[in-house]
C-alpha atoms as a PDB file:
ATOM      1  CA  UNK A   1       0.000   0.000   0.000  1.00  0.00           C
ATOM      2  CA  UNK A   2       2.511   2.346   0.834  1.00  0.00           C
ATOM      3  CA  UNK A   3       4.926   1.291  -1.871  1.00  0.00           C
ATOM      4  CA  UNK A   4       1.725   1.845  -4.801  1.00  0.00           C
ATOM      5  CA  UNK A   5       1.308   5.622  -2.870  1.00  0.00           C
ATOM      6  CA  UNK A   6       5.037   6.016  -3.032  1.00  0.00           C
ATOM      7  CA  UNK A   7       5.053   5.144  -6.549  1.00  0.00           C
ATOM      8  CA  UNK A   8       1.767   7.224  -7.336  1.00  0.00           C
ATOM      9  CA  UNK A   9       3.754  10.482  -5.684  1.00  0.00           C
ATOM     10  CA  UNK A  10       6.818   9.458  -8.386  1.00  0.00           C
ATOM     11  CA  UNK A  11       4.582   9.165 -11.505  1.00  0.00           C
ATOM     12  CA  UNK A  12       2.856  12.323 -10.928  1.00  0.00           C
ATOM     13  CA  UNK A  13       4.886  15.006  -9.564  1.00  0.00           C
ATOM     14  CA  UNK A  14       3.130  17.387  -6.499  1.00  0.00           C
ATOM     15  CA  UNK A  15       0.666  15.166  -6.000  1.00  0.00           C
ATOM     16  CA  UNK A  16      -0.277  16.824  -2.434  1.00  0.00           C
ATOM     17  CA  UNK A  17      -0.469  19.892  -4.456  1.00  0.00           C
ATOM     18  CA  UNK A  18      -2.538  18.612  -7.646  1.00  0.00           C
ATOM     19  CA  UNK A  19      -5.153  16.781  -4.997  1.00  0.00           C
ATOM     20  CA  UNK A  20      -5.593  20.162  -2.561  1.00  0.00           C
ATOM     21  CA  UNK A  21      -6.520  21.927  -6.091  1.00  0.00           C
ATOM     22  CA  UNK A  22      -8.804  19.280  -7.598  1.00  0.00           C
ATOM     23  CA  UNK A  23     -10.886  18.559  -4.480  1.00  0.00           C
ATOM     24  CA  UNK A  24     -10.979  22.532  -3.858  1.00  0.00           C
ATOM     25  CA  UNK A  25     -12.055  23.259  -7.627  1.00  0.00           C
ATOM     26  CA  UNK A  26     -14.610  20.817  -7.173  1.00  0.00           C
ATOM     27  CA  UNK A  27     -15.921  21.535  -3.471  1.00  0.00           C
ATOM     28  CA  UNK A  28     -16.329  25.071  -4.862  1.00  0.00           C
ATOM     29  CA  UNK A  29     -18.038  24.017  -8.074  1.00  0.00           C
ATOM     30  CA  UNK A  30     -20.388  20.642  -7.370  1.00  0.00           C
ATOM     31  CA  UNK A  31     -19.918  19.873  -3.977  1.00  0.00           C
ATOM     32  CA  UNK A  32     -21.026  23.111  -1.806  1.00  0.00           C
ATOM     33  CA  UNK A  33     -24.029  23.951  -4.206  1.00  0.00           C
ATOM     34  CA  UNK A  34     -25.440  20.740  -3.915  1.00  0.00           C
ATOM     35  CA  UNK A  35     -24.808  20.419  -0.020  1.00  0.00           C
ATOM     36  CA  UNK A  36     -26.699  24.028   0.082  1.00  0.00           C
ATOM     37  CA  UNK A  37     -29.458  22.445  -1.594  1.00  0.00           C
ATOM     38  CA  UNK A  38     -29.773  19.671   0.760  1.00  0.00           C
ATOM     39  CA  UNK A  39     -29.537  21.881   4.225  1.00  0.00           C
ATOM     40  CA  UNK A  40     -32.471  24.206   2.156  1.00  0.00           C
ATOM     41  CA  UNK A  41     -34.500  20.666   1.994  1.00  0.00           C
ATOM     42  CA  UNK A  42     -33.557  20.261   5.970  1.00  0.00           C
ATOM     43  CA  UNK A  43     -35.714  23.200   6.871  1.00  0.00           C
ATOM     44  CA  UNK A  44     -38.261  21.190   6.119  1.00  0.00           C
ATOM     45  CA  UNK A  45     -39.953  18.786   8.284  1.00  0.00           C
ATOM     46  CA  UNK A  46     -40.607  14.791   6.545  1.00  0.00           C
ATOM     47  CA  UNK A  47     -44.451  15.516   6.583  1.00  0.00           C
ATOM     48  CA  UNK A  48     -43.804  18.490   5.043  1.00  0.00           C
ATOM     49  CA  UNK A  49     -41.439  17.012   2.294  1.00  0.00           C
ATOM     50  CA  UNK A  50     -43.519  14.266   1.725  1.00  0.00           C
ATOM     51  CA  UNK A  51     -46.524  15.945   1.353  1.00  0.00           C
ATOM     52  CA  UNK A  52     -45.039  18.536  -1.636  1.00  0.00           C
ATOM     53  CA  UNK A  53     -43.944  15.418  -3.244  1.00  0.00           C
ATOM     54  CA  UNK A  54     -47.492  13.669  -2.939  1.00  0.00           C
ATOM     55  CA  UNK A  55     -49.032  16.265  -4.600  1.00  0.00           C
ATOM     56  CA  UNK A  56     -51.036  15.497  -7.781  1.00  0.00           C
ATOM     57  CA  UNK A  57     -49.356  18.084  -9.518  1.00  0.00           C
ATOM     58  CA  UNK A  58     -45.541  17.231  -8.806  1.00  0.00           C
ATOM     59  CA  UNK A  59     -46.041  13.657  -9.111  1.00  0.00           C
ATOM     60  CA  UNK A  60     -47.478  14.094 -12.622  1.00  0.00           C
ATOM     61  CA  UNK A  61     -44.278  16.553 -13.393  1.00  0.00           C
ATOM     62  CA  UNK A  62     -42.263  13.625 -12.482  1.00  0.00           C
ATOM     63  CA  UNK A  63     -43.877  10.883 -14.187  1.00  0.00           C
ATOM     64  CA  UNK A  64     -43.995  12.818 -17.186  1.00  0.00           C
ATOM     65  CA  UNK A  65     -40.041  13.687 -17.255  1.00  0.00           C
ATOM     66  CA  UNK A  66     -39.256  10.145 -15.981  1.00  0.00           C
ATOM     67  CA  UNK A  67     -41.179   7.958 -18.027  1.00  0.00           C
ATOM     68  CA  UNK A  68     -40.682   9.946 -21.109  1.00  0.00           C
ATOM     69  CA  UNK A  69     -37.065  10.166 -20.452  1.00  0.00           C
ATOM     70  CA  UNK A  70     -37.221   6.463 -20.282  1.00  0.00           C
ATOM     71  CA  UNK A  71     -38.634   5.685 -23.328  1.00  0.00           C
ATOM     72  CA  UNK A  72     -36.922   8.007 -25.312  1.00  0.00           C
ATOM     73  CA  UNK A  73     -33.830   6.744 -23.793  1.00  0.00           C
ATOM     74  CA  UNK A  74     -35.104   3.429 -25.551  1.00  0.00           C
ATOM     75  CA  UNK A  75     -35.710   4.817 -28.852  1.00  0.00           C
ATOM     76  CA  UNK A  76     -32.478   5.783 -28.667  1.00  0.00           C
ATOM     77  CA  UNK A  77     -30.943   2.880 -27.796  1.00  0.00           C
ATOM     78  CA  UNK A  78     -32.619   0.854 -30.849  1.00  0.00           C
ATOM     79  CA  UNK A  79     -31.882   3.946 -33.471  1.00  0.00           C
ATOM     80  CA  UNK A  80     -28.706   5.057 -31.946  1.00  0.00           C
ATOM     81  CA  UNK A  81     -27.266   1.495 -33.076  1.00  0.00           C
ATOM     82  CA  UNK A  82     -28.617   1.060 -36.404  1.00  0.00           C
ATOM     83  CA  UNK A  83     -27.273   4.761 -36.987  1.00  0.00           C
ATOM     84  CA  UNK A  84     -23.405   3.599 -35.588  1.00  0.00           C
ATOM     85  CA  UNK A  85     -23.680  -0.072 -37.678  1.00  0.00           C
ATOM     86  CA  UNK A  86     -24.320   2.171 -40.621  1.00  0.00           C
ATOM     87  CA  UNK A  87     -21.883   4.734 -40.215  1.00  0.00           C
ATOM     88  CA  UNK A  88     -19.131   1.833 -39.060  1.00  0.00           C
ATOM     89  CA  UNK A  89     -19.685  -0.810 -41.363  1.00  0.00           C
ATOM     90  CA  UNK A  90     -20.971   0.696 -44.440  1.00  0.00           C
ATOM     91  CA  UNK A  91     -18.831   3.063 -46.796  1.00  0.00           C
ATOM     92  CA  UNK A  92     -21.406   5.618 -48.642  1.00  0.00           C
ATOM     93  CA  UNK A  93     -21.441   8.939 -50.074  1.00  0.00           C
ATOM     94  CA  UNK A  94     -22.200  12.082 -47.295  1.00  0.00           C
ATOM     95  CA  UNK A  95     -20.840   9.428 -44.525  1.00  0.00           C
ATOM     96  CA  UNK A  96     -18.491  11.929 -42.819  1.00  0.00           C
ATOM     97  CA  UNK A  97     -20.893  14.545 -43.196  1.00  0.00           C
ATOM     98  CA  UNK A  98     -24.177  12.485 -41.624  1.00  0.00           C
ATOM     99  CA  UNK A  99     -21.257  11.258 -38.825  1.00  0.00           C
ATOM    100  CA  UNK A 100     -21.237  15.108 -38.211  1.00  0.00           C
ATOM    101  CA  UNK A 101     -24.899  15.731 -38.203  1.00  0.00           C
ATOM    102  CA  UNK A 102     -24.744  13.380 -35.105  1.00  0.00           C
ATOM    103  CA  UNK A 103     -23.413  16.061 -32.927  1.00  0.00           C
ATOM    104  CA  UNK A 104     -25.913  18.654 -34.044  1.00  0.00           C
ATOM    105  CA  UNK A 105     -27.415  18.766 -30.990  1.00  0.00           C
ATOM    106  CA  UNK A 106     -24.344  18.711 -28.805  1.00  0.00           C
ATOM    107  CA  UNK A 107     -23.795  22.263 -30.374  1.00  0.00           C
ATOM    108  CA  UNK A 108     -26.907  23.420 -30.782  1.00  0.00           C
ATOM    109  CA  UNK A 109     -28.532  25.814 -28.045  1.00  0.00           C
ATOM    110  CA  UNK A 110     -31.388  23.930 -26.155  1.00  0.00           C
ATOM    111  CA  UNK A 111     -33.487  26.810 -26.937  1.00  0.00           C
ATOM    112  CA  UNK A 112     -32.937  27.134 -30.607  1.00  0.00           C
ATOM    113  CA  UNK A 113     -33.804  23.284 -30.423  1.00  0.00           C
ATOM    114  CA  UNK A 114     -37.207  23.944 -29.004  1.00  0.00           C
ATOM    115  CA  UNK A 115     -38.069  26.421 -31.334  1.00  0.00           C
ATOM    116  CA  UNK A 116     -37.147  24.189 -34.471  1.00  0.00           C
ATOM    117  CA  UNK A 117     -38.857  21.528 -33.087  1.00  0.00           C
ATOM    118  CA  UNK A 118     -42.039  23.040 -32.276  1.00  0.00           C
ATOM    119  CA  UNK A 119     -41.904  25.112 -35.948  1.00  0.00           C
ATOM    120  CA  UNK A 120     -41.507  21.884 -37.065  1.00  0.00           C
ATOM    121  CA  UNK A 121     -44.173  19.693 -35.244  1.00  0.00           C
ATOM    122  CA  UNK A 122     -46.828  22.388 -35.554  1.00  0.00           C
ATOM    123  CA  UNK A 123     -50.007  21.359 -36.967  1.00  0.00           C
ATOM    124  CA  UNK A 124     -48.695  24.085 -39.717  1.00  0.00           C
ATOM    125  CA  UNK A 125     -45.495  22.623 -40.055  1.00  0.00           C
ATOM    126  CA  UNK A 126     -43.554  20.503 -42.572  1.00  0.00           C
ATOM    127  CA  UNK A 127     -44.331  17.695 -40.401  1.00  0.00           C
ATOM    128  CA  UNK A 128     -46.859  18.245 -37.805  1.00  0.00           C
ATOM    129  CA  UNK A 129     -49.073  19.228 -40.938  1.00  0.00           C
ATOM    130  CA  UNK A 130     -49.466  15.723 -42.210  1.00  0.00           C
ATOM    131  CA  UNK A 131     -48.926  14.189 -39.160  1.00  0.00           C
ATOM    132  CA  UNK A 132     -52.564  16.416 -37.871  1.00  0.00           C
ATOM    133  CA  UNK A 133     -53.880  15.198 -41.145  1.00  0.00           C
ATOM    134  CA  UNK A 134     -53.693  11.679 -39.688  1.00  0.00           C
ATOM    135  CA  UNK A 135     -54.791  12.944 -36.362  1.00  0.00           C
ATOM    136  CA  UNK A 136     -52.034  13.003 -34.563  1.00  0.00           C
ATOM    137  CA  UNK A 137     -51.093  15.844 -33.056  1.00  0.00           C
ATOM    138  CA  UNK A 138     -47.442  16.405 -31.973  1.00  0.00           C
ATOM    139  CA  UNK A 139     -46.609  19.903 -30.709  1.00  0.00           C
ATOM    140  CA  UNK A 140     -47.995  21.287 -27.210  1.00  0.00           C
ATOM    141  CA  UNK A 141     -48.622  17.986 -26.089  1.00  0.00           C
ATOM    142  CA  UNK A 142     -46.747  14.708 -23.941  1.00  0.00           C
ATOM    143  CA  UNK A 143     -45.678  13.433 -27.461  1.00  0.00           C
ATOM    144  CA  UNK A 144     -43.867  16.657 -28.604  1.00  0.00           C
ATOM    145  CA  UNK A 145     -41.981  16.370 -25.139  1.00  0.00           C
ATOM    146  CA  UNK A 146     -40.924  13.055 -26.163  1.00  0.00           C
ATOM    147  CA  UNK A 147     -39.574  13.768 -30.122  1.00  0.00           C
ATOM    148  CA  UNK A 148     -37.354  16.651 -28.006  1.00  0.00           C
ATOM    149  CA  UNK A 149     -35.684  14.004 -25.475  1.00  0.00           C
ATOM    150  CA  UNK A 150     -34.756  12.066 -28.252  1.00  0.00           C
ATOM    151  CA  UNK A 151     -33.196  14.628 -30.125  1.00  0.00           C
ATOM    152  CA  UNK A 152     -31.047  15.626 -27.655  1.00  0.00           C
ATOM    153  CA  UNK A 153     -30.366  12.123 -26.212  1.00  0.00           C
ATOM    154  CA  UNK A 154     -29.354  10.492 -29.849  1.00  0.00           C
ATOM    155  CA  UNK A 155     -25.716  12.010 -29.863  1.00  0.00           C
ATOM    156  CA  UNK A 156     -24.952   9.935 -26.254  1.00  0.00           C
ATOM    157  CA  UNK A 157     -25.626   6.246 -27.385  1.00  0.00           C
ATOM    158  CA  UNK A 158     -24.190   6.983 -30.981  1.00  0.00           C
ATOM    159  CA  UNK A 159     -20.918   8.251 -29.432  1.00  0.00           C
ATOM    160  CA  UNK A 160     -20.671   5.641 -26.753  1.00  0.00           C
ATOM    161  CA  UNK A 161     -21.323   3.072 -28.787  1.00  0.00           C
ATOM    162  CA  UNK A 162     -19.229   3.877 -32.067  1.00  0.00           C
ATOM    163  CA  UNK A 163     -15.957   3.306 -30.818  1.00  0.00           C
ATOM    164  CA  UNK A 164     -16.617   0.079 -29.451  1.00  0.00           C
ATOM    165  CA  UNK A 165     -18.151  -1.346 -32.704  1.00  0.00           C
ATOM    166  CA  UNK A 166     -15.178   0.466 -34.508  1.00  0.00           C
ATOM    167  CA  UNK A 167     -12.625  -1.747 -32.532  1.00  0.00           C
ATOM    168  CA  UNK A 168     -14.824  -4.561 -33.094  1.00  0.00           C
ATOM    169  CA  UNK A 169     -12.549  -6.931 -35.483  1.00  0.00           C
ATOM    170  CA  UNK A 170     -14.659  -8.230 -38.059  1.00  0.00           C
ATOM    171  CA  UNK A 171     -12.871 -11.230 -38.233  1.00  0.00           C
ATOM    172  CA  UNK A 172     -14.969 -12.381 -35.116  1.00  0.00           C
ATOM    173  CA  UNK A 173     -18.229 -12.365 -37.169  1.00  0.00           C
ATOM    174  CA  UNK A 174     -16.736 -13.911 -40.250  1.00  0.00           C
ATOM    175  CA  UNK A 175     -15.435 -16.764 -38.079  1.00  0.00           C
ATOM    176  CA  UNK A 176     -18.883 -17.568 -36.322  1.00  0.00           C
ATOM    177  CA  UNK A 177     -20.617 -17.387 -40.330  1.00  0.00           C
ATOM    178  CA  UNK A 178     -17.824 -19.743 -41.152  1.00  0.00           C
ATOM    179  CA  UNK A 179     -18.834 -22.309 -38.093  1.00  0.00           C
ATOM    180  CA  UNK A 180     -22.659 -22.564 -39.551  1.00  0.00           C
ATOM    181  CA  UNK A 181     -24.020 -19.199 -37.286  1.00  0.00           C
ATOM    182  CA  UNK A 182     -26.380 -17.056 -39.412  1.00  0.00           C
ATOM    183  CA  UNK A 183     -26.368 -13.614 -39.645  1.00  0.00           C
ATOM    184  CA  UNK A 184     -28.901 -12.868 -36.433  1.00  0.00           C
ATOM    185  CA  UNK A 185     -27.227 -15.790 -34.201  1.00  0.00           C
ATOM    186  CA  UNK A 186     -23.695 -14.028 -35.284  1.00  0.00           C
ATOM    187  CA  UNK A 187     -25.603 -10.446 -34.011  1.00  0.00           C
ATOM    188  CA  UNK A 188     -27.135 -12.114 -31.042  1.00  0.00           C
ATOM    189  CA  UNK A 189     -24.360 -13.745 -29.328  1.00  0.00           C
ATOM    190  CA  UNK A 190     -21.378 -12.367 -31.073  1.00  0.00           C
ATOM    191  CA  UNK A 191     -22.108  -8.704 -31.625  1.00  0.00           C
ATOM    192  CA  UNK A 192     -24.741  -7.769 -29.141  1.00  0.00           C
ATOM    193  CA  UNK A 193     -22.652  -9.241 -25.843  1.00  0.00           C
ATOM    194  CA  UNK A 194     -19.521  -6.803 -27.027  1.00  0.00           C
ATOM    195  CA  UNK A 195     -21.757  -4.034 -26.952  1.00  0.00           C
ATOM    196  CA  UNK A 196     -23.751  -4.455 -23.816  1.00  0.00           C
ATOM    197  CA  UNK A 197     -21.391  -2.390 -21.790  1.00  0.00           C
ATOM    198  CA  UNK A 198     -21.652   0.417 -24.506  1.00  0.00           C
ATOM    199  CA  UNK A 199     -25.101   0.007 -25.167  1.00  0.00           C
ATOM    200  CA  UNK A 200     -26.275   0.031 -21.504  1.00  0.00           C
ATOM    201  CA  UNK A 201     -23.910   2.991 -20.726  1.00  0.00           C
ATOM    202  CA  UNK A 202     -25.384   5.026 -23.948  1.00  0.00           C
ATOM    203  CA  UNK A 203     -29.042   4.340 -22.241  1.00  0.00           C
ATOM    204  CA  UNK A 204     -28.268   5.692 -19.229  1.00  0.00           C
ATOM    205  CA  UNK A 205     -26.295   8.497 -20.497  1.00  0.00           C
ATOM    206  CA  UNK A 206     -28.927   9.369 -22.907  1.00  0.00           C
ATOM    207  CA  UNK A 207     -31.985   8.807 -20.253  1.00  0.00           C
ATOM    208  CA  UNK A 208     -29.914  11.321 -17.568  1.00  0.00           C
ATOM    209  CA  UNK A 209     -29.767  14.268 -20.454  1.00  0.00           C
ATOM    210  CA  UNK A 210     -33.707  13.769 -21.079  1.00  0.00           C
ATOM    211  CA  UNK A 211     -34.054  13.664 -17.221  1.00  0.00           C
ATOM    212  CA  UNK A 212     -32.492  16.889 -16.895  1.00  0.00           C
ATOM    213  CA  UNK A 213     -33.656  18.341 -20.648  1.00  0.00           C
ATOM    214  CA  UNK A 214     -35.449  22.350 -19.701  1.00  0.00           C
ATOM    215  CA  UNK A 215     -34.941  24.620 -23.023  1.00  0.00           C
ATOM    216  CA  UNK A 216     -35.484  22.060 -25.796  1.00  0.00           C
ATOM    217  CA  UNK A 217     -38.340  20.943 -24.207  1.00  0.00           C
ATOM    218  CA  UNK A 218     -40.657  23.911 -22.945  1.00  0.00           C
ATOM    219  CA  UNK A 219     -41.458  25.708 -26.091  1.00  0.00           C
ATOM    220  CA  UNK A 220     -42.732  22.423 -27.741  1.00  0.00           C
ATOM    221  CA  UNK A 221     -44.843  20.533 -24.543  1.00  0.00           C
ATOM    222  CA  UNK A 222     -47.426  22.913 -24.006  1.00  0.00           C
ATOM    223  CA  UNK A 223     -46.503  23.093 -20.320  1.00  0.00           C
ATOM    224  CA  UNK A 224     -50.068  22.074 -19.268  1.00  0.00           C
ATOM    225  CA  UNK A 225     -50.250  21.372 -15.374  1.00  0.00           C
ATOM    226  CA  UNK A 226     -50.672  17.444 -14.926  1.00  0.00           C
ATOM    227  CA  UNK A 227     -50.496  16.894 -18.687  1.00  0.00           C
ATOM    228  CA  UNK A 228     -47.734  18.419 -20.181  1.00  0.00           C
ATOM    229  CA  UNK A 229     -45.538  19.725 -17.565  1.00  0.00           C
ATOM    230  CA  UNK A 230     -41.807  18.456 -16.659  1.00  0.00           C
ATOM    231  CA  UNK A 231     -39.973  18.587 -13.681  1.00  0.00           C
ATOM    232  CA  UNK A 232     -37.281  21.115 -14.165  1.00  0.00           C
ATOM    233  CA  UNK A 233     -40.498  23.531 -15.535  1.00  0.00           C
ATOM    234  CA  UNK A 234     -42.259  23.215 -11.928  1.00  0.00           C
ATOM    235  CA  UNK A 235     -39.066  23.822 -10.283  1.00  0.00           C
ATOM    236  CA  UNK A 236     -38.626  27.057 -12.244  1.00  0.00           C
ATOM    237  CA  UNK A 237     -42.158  27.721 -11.668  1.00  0.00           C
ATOM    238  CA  UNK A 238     -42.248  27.482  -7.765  1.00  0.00           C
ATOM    239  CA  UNK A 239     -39.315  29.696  -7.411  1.00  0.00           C
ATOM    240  CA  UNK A 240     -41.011  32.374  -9.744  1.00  0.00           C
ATOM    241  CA  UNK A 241     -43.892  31.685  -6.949  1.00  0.00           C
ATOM    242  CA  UNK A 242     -41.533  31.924  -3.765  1.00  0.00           C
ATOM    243  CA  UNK A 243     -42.431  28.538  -2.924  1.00  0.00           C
ATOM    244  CA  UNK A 244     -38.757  27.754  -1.997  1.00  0.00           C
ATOM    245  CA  UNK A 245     -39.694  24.825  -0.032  1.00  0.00           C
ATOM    246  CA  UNK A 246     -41.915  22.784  -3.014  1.00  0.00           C
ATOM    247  CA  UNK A 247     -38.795  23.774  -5.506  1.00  0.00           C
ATOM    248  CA  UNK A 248     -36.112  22.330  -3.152  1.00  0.00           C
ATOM    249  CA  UNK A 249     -37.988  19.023  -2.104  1.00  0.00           C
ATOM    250  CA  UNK A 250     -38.518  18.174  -6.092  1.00  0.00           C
ATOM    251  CA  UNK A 251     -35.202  19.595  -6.463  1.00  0.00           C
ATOM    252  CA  UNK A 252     -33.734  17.230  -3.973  1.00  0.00           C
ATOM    253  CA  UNK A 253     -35.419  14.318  -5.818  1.00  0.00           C
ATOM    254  CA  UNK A 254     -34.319  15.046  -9.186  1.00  0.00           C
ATOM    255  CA  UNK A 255     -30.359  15.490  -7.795  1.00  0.00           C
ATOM    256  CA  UNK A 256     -31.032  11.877  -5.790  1.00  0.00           C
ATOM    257  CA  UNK A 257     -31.557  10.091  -9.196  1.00  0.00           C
ATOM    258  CA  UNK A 258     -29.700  11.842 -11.618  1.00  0.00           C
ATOM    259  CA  UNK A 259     -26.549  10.789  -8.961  1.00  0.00           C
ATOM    260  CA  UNK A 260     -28.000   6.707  -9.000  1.00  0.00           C
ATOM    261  CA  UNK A 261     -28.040   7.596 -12.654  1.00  0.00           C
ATOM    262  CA  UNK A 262     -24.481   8.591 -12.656  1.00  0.00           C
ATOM    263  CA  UNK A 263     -23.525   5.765  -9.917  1.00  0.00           C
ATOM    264  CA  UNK A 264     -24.866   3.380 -12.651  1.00  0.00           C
ATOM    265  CA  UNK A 265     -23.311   4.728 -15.847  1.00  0.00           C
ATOM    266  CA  UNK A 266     -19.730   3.947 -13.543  1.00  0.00           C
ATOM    267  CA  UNK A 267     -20.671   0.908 -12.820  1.00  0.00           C
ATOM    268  CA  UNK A 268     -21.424  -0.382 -16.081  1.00  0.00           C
ATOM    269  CA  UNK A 269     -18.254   1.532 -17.418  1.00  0.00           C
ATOM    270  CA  UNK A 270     -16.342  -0.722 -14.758  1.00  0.00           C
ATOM    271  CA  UNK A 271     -18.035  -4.013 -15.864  1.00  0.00           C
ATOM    272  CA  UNK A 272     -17.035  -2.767 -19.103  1.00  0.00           C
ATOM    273  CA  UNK A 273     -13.258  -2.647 -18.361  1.00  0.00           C
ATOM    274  CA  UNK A 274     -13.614  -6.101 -16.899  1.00  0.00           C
ATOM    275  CA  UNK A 275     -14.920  -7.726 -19.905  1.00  0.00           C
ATOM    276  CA  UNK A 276     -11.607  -6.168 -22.005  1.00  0.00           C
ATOM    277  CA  UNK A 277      -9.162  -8.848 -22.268  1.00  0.00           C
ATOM    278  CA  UNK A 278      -5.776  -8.262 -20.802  1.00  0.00           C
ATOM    279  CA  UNK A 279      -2.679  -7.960 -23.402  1.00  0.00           C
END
């Protein structure tokens, strides 16, 4: 133990130093805001807490953000790898430039987003017009919410998953077609169990960012109380209200599982690591 810190101090040189700075930089950025917000939630008694979160209203906020982040996060999952098999495996005019149409919304203000999105999905739109001649009505409504977490949420399984599937040696799958596998068995228990780690880390990646999605997402729900109304939007809304108390209990809750969000994307990165062969 001693010898491994010994040799830790050698390798990196004022490591005292280096640690007193990192854990400073980030007890002033992360650590002190989010311990503020949990001595605001401690003014609060547990009735008190549990009774803002019972409410019909915040309850609905928070089903609405968490089960649409959710199944976004799955559309994403199922797209987000037939986008990387085509851009890895498949050589095609534009490639490079769809590869960089991936990280559109990495760039792209949340707000401007939500505005192209609902222009867009309105029942005057390119698309929301035929889609309302069909009946189905996208903008101001659960399902616009939804089209907005998965654009934003695309880029995160896409880019977790690519460079996996890039160091994926082909060979592998020729070998299995060569011992009688078909195509789906190759994909099933060659390709698929490679990927897991990847795949399960884009999920949660991509579920967290919908979790947590505010501009892309307000102009284009409709923001209707118990219908169409997210999380982060009542959080905003009880601190234009001075209800500091309801803000910081659903505040509280959202920080609780976005960090057993985060706690989970490690742990699958680890399990990832393990499955890597040594060299």
């Amino acid at each position: 133990m001693v010898s491994a810190l010994a040799a830790r101090r050698r390798t990196l040189p004022g490591f005292g130093l280096t640690m007193g700075l990192t854990l400073s930089w980030l007890s002033v950025i992360i650590l002190i805001p989010l311990a503020g917000l949990f001595l605001k939630s401690f003014e609060l008694s547990p009735e008190q807490f549990w009774a803002i979160l019972a409410s019909r209203r915040t309850l609905n906020a928070l089903r609405v953000s968490f089960g649409l982040a959710f199944a976004a996060a799955c559309v994403n999952l199922v797209m987000g790898s037939i986008i990387v098999w085509a851009l890895v495996r498949y050589r095609f005019p534009g490639r490079r430039l769809f590869d960089a149409i991936v990280d559109v919304p990495f760039a792209l203000p949340t707000a401007v987003a939500g505005v192209a999105l609902t222009a867009l999905f309105a029942e005057k739109g390119w698309l929301g017009a035929p889609l309302a001649a069909l009946g189905i009505k996208v903008a101001f409504t659960p399902v616009g919410i939804f089209v907005a977490m998965i654009f934003i949420g695309i880029p995160f399984v896409v880019r977790t998953v690519q460079p996996v599937l890039q160091d994926l040696d082909p060979e592998i799958e020729e070998a299995a077609g060569s011992l009688g596998a078909s195509r789906w068995q190759t994909i099933i228990r060659v390709i698929l169990p490679s990927l897991a780690p990847a795949l399960l880390t884009g999920l949660a990646l991509a579920f967290a960012r919908a979790v947590g999605e505010y501009g892309s997402v307000i102009f284009i729900a409709g923001n209707l109380p118990n219908v169409s109304e997210i999380a982060p939007l009542l959080i905003v809304i009880r601190l234009s209200e001075f209800r500091y108390a309801d803000a910081t209990a659903i505040a509280v809750v959202m920080l609780v599982v976005s960090f057993l969000i985060i706690f989970a994307v490690n742990r699958l990165q680890r399990w990832a690591q393990s499955r890597i062969p040594a060299r």
